[in-house]
PDB file of N, CA and C in Angstrom:
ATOM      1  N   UNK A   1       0.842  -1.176   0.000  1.00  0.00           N
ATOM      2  CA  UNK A   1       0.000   0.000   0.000  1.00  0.00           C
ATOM      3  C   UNK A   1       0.888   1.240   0.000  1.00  0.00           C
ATOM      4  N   UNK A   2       1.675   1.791  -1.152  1.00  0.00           N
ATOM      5  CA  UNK A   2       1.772   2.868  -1.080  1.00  0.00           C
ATOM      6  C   UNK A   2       1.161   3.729  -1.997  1.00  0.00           C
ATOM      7  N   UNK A   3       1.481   5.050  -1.222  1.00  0.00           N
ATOM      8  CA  UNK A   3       0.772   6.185  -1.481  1.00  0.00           C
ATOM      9  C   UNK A   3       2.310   7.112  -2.379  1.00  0.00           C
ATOM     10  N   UNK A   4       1.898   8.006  -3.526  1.00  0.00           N
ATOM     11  CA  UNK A   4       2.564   8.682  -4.091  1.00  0.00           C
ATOM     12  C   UNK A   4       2.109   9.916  -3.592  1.00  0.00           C
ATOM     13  N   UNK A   5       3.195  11.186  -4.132  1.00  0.00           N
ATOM     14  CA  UNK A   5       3.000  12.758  -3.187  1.00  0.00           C
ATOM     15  C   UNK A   5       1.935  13.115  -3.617  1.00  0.00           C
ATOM     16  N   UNK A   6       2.020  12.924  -4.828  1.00  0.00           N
ATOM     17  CA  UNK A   6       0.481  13.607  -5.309  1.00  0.00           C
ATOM     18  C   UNK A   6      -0.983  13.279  -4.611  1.00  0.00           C
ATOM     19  N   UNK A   7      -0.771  11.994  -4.146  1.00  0.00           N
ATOM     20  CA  UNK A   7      -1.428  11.075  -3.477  1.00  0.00           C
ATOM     21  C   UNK A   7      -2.010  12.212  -1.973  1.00  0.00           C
ATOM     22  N   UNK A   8      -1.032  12.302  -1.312  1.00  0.00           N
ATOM     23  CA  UNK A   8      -0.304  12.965   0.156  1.00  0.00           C
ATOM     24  C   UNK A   8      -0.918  14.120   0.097  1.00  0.00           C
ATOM     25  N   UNK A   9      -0.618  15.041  -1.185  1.00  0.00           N
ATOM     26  CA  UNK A   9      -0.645  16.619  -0.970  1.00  0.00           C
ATOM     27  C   UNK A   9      -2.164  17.051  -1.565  1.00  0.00           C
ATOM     28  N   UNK A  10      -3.024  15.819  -1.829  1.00  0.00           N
ATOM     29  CA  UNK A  10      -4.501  15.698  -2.350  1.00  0.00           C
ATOM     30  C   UNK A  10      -5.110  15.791  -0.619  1.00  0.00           C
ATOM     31  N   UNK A  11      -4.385  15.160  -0.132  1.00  0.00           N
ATOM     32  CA  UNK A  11      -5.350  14.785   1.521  1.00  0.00           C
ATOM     33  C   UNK A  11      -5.109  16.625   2.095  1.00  0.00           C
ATOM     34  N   UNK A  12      -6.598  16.552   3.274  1.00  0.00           N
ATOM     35  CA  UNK A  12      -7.009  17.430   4.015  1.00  0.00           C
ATOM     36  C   UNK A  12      -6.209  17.238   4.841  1.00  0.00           C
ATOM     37  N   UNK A  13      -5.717  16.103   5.116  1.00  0.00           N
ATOM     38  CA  UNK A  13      -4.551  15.923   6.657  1.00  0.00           C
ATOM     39  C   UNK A  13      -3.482  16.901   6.754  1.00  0.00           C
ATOM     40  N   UNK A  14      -2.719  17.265   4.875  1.00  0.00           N
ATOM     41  CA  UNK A  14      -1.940  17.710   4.677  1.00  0.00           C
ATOM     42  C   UNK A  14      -2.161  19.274   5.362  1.00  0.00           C
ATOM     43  N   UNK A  15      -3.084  19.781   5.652  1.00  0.00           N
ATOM     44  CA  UNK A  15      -3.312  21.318   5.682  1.00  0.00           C
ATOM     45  C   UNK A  15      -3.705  21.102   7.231  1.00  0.00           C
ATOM     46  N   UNK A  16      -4.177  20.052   7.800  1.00  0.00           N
ATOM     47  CA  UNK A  16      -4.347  20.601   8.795  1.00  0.00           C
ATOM     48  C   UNK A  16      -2.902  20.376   9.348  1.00  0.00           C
ATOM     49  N   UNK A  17      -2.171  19.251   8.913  1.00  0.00           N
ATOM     50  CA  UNK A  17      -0.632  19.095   9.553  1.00  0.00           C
ATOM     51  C   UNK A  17      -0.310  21.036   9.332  1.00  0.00           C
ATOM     52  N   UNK A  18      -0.039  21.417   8.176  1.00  0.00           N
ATOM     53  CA  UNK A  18       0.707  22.571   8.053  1.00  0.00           C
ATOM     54  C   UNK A  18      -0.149  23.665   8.917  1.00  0.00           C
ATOM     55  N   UNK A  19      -1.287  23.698   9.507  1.00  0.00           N
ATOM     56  CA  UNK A  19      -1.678  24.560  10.277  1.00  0.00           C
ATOM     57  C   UNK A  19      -1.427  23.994  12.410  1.00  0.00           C
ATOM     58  N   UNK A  20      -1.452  23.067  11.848  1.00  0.00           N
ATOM     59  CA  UNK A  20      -0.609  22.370  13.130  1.00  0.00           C
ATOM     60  C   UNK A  20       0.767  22.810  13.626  1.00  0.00           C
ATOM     61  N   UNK A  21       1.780  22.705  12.410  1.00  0.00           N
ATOM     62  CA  UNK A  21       2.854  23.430  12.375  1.00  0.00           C
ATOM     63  C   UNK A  21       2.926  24.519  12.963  1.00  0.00           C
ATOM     64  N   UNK A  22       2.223  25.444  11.857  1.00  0.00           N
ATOM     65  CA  UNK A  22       2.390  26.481  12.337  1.00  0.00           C
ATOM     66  C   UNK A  22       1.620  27.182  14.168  1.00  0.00           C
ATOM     67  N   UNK A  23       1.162  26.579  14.195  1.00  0.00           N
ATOM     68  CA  UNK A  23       0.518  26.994  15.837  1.00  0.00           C
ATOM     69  C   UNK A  23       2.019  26.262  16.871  1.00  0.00           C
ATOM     70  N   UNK A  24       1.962  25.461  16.285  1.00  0.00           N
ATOM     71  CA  UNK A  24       3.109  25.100  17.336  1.00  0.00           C
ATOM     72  C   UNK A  24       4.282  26.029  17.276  1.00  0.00           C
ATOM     73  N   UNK A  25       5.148  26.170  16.192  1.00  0.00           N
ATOM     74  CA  UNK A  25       6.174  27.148  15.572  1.00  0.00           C
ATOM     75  C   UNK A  25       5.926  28.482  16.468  1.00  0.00           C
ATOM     76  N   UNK A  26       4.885  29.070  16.176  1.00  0.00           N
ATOM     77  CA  UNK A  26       4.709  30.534  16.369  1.00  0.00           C
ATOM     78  C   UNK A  26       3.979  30.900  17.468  1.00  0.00           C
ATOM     79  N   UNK A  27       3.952  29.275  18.222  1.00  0.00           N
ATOM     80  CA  UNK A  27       3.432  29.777  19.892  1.00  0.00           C
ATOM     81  C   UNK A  27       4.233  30.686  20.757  1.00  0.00           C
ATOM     82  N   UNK A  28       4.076  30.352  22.230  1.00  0.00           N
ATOM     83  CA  UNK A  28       4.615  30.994  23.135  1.00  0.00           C
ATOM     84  C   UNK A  28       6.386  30.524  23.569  1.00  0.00           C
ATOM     85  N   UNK A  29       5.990  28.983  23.883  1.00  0.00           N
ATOM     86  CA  UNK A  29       7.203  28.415  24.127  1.00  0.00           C
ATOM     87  C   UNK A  29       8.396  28.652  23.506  1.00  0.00           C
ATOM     88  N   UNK A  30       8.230  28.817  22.041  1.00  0.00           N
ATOM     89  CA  UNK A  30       9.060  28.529  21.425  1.00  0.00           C
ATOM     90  C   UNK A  30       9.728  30.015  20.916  1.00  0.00           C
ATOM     91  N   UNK A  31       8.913  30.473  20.822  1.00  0.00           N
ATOM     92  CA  UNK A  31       9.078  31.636  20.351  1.00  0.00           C
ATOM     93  C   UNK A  31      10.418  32.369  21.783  1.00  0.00           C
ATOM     94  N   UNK A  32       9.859  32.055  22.770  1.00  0.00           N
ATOM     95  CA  UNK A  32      10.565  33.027  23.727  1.00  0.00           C
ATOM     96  C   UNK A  32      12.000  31.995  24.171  1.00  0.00           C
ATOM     97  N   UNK A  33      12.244  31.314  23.219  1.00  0.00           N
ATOM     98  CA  UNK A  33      13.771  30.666  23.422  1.00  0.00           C
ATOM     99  C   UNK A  33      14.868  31.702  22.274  1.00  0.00           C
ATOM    100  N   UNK A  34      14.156  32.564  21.775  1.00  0.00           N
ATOM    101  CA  UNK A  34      14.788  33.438  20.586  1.00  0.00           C
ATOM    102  C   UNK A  34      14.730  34.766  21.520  1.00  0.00           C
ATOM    103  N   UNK A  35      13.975  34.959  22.727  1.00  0.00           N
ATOM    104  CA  UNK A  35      14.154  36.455  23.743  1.00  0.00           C
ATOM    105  C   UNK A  35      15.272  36.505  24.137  1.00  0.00           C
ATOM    106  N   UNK A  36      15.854  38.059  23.387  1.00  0.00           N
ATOM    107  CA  UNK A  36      16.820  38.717  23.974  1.00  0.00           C
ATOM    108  C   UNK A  36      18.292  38.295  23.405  1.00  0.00           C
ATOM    109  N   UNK A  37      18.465  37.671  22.186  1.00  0.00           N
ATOM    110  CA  UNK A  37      18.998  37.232  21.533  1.00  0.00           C
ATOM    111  C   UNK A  37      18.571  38.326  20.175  1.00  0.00           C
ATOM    112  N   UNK A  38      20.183  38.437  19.718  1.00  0.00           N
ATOM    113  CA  UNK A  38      20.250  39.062  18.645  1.00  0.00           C
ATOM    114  C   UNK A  38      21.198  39.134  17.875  1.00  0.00           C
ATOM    115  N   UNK A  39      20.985  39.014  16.200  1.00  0.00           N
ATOM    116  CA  UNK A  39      22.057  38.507  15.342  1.00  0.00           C
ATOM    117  C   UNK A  39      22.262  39.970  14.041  1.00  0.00           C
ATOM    118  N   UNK A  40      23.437  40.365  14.226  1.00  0.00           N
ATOM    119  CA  UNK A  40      23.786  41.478  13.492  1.00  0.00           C
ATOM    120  C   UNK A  40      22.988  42.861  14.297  1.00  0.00           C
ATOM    121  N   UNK A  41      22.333  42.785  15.585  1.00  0.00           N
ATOM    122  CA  UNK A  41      21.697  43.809  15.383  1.00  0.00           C
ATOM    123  C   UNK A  41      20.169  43.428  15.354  1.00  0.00           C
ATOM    124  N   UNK A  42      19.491  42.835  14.741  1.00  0.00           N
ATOM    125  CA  UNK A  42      18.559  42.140  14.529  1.00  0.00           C
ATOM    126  C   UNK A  42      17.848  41.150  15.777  1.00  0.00           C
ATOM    127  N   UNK A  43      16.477  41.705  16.222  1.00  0.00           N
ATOM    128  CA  UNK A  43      16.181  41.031  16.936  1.00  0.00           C
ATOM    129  C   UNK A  43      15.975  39.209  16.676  1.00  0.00           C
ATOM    130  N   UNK A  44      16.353  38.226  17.072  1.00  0.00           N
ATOM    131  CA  UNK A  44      16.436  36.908  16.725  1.00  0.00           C
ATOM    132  C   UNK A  44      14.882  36.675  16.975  1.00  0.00           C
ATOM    133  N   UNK A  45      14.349  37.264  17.584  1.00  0.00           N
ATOM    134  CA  UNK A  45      12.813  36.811  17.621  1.00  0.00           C
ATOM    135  C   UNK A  45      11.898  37.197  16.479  1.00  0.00           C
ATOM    136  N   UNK A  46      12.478  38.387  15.680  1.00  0.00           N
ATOM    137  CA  UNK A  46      12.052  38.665  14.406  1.00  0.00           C
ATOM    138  C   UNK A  46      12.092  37.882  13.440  1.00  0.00           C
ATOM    139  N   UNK A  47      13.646  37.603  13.203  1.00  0.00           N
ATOM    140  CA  UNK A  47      14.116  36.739  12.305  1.00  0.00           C
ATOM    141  C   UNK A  47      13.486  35.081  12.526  1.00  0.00           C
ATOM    142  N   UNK A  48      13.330  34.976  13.854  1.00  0.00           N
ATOM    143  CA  UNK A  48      12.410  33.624  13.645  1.00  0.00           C
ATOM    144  C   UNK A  48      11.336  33.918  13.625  1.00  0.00           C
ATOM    145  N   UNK A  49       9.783  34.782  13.807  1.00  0.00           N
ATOM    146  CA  UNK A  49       9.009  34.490  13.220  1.00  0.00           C
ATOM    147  C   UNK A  49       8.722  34.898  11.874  1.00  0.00           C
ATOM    148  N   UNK A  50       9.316  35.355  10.989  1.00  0.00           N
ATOM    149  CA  UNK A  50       9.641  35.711   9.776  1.00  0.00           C
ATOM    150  C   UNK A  50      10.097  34.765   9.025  1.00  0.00           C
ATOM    151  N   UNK A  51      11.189  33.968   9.616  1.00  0.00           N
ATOM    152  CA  UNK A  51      11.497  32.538   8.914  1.00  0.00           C
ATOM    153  C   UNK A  51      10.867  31.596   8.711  1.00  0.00           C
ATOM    154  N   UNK A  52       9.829  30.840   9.963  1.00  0.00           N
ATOM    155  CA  UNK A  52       8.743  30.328   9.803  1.00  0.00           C
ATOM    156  C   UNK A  52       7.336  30.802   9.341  1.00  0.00           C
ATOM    157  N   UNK A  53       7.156  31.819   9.059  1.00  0.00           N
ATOM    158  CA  UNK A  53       6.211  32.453   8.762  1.00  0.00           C
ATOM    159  C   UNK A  53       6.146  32.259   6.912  1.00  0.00           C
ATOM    160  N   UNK A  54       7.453  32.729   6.479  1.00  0.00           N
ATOM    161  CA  UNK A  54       8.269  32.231   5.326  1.00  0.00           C
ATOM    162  C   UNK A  54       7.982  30.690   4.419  1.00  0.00           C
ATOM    163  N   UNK A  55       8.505  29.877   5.844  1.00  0.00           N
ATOM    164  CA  UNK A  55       8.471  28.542   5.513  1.00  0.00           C
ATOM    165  C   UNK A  55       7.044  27.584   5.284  1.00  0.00           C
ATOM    166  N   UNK A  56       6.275  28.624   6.082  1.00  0.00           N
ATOM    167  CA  UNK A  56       4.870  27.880   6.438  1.00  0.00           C
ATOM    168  C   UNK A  56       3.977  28.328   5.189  1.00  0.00           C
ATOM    169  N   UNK A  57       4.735  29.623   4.510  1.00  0.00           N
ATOM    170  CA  UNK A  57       4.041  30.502   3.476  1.00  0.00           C
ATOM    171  C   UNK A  57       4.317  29.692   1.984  1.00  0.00           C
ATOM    172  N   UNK A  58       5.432  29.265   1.839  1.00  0.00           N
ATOM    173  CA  UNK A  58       6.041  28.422   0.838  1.00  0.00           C
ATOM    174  C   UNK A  58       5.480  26.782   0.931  1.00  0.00           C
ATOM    175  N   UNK A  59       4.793  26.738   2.135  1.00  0.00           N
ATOM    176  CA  UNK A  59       4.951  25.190   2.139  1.00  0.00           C
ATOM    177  C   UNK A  59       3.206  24.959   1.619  1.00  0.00           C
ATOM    178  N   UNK A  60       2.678  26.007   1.734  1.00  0.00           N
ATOM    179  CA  UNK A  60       1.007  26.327   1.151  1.00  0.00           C
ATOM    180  C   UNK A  60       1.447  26.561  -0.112  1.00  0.00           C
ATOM    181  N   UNK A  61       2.345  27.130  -0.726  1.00  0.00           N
ATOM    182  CA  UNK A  61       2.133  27.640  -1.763  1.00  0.00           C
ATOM    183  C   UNK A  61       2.160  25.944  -3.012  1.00  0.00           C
ATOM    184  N   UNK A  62       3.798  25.077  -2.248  1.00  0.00           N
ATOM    185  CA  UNK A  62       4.291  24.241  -3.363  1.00  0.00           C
ATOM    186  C   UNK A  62       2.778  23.441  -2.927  1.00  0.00           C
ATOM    187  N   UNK A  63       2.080  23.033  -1.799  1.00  0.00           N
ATOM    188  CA  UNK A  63       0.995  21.977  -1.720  1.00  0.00           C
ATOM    189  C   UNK A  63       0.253  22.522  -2.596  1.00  0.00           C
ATOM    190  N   UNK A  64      -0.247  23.663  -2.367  1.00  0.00           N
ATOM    191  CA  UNK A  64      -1.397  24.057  -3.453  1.00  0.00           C
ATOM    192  C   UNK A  64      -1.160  23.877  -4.585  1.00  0.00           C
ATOM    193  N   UNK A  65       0.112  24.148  -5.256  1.00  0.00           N
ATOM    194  CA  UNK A  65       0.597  23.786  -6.880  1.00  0.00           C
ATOM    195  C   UNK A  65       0.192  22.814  -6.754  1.00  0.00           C
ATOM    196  N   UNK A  66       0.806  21.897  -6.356  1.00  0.00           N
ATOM    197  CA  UNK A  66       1.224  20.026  -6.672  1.00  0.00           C
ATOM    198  C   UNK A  66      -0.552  19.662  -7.179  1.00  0.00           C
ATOM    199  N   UNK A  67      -1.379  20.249  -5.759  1.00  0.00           N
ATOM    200  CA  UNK A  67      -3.023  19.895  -6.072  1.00  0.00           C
ATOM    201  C   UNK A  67      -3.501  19.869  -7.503  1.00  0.00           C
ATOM    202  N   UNK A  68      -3.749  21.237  -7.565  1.00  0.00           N
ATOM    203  CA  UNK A  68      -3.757  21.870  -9.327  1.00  0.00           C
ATOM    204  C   UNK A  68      -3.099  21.218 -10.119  1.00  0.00           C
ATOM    205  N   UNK A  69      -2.220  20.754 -10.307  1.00  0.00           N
ATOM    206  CA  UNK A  69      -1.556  20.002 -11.682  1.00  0.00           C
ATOM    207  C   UNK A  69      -2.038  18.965 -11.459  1.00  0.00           C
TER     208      UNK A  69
END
């Protein structure tokens, strides 16, 4: 029984995983292991929710392609 991506990125599981993600990512916990930390100048708490914010933004974008084709 396997399943191909196209297979994978057709399922509803897929979106709620990536909204799963992201609640976890951009909670509290995690977020405040980046407080008070800073790179170039740059608050590190910026740069991480910007990175995941990024990642979570790209990762809707390639699922949604893959669907459509």
């Amino acid at each position: 029984m396997t399943h191909s991506l196209r297979d994978l990125l057709g399922q509803s599981e897929i979106w709620i995983f990536v909204f799963a993600a992201g609640w976890v990512l951009l909670n509290w916990p995690l977020i405040n292991l980046a407080e008070g930390l800073a790179w170039r100048g740059v608050p590190a708490v910026l740069i991480y929710i910007a990175s995941i914010w990024l990642l979570l933004t790209l990762a809707m974008y390639l699922f949604e392609r893959e669907v459509k084709e």
